[in-house]
N, C-alpha and C. Protein backbone atom coordinates (compact mmCIF):
# COMPACT_ATOMS: atom_id res chain seq x y z
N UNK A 1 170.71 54.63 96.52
CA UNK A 1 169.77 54.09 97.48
C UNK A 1 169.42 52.65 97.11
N UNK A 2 169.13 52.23 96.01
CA UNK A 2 168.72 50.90 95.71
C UNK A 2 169.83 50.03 95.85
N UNK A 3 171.63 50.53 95.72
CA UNK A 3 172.46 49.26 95.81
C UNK A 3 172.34 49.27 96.62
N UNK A 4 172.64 50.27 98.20
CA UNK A 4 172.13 50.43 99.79
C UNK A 4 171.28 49.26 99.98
N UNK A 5 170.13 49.36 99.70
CA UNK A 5 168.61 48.59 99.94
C UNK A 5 169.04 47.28 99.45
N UNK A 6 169.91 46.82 98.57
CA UNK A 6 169.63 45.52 98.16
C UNK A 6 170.64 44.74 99.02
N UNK A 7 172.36 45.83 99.03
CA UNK A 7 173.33 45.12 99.89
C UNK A 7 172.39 44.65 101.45
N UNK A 8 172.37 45.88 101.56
CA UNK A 8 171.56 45.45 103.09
C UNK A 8 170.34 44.18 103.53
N UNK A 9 169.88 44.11 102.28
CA UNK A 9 168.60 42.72 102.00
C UNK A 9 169.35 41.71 101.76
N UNK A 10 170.42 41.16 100.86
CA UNK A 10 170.87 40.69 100.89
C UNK A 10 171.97 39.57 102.01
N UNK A 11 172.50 40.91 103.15
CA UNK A 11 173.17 40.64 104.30
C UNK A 11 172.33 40.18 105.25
N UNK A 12 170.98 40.77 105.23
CA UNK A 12 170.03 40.64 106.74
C UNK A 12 169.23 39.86 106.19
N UNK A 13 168.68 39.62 104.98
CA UNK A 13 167.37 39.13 104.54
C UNK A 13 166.32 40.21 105.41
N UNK A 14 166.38 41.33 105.46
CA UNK A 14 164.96 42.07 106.04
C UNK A 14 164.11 42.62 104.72
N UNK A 15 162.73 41.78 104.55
CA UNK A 15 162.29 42.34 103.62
C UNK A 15 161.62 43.23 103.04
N UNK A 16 161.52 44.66 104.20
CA UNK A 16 161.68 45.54 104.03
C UNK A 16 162.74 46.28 103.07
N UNK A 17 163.88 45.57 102.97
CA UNK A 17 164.84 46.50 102.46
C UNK A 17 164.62 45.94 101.05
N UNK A 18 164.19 44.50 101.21
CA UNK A 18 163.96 44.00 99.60
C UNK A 18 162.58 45.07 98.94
N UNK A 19 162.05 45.18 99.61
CA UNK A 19 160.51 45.80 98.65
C UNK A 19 161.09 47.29 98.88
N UNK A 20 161.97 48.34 99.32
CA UNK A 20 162.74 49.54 99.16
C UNK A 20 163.04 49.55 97.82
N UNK A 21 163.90 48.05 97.95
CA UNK A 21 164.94 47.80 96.44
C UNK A 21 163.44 47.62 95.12
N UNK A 22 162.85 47.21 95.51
CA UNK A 22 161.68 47.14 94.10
C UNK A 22 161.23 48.26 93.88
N UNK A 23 160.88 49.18 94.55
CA UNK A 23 160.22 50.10 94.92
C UNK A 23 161.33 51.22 94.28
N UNK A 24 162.25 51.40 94.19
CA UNK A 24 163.73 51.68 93.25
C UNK A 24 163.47 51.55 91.86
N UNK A 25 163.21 50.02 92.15
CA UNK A 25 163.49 49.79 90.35
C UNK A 25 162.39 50.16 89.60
N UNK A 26 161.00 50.10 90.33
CA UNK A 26 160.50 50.47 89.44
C UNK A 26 160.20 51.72 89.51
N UNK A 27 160.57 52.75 90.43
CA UNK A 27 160.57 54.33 89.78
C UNK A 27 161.68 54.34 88.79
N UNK A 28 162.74 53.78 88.91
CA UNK A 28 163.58 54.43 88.21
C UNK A 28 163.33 53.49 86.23
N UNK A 29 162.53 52.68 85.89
CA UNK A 29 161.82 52.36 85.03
C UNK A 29 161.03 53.54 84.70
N UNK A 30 160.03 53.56 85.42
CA UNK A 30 159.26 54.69 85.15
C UNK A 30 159.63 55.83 84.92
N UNK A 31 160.68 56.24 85.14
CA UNK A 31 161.33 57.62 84.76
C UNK A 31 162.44 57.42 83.65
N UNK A 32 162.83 56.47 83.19
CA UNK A 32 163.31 56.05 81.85
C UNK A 32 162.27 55.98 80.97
N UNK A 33 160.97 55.45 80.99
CA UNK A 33 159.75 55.56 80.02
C UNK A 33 159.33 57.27 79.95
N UNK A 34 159.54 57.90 81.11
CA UNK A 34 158.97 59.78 80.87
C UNK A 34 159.79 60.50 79.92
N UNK A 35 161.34 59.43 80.45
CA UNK A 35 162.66 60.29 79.19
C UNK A 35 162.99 60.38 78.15
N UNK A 36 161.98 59.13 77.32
CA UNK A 36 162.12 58.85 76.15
C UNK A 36 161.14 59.66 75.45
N UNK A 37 161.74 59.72 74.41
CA UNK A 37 161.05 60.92 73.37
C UNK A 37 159.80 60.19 72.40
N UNK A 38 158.63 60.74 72.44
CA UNK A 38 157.64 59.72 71.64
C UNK A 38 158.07 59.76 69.72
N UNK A 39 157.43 58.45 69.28
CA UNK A 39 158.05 57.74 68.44
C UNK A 39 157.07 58.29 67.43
N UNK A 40 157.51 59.01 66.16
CA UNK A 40 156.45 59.77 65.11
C UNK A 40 155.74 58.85 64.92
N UNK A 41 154.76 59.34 64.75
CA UNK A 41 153.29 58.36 63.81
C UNK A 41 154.19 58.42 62.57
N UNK A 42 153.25 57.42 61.54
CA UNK A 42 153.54 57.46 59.76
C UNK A 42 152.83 58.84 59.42
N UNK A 43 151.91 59.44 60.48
CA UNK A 43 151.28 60.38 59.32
C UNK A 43 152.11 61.94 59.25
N UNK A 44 152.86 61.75 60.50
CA UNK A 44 153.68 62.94 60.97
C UNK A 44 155.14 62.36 60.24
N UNK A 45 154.81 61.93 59.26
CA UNK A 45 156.31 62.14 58.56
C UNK A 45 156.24 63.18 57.64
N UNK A 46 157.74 63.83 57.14
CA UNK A 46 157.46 64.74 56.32
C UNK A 46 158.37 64.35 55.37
N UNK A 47 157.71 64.50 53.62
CA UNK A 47 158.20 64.11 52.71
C UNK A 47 158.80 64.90 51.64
């Protein structure tokens, strides 16, 4: 959907299809930050 949205913004300039295409990137940001696994504290190490 977002290459869709951008070819198409790109060809027409409608900027609707440009704020689709943002509107893309940043869910799909946001769902790369949910996928990542949280980073141990120092105190949760085990020795």
């Amino acid at each position: 959907m977002r290459d869709f949205s951008w070819k198409y913004f790109s060809m027409t300039g409608d900027v609707d299809a440009y704020l689709l295409y943002k509107e893309m990137m940043i869910k799909d940001v946001d769902q790369l930050d949910e996928d990542e696994e949280p980073e141990a504290e120092p105190g949760d190490w085990v020795q």
